[in-house]
Protein backbone atom coordinates (compact mmCIF):
# COMPACT_ATOMS: atom_id res chain seq x y z
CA UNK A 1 129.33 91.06 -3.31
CA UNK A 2 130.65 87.86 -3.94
CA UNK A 3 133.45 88.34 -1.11
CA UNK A 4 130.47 89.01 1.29
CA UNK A 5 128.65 85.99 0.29
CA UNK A 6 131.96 83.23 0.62
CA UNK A 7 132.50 85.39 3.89
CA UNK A 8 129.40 84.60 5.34
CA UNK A 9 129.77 80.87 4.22
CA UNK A 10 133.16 80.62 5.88
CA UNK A 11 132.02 82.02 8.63
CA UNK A 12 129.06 79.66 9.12
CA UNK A 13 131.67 76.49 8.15
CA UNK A 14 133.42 77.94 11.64
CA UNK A 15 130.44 78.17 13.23
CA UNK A 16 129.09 74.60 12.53
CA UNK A 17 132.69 73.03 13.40
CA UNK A 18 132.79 74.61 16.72
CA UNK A 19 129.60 73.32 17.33
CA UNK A 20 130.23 70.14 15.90
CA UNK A 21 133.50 70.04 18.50
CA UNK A 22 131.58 70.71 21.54
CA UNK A 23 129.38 68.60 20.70
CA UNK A 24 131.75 65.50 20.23
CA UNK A 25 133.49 66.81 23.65
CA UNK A 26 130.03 65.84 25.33
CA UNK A 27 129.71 62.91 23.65
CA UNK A 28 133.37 61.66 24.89
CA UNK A 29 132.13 62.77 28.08
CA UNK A 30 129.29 60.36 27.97
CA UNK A 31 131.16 57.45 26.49
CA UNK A 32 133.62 58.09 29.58
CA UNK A 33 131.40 58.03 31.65
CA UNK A 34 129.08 54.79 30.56
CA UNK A 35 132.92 52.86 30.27
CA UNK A 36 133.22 53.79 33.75
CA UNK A 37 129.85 52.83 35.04
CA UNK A 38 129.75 49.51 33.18
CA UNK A 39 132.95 48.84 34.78
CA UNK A 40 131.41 49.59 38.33
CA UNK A 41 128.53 47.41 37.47
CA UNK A 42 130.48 44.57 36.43
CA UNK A 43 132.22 44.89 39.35
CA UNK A 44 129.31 44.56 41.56
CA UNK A 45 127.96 41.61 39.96
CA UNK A 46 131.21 40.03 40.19
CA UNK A 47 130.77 40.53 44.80
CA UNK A 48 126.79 39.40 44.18
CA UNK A 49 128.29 36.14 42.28
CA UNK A 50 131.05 36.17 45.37
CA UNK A 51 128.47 36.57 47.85
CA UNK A 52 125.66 34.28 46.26
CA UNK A 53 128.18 31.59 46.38
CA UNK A 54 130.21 31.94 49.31
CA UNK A 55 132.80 31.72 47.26
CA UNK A 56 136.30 33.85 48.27
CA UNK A 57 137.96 35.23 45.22
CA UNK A 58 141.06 32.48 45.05
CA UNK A 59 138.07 30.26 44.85
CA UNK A 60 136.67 32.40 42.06
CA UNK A 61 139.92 32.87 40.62
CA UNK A 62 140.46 29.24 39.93
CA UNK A 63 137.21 28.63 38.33
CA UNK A 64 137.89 31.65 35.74
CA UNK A 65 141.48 29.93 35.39
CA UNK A 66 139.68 26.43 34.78
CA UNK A 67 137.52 28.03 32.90
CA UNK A 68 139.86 29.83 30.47
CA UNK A 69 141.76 26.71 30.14
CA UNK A 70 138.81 24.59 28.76
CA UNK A 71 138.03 27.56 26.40
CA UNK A 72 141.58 27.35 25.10
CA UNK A 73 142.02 25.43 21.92
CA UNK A 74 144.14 22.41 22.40
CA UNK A 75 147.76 22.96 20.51
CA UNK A 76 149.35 19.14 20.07
């Protein structure tokens, strides 16, 4: 009897762990996915800024370059 009963607990450990497994697949899934939609978004705000401005990316490439300079702690 007590077989039977640490049988059936095993069995629903499995159970729950293969569940638990899928449902961390979809979750990666998601978190892919929202990575690779920020990404496009980001991107599109960075042609809106580009188009906004009339800016050309050297253009915009300098100011981030300016930009990151000035945010660069001076080393003398």
């Amino acid at each position: 009897m007590a077989s039977t009963s640490l049988e059936n607990r095993i069995s629903t450990k499995e159970k729950r762990i293969k569940e638990l497994e899928a449902q961390q697949k979809r979750v990666q899934q998601q978190l892919a996915t929202a990575r690779r939609d920020l990404k496009a978004l980001q991107a599109d705000k960075v042609n809106e800024l580009l188009t906004e401005s009339h800016m050309t990316y050297e253009d915009m490439a300098k100011l981030l370059q300016k930009q990151h300079q000035q945010d660069a702690p001076d080393y003398h």
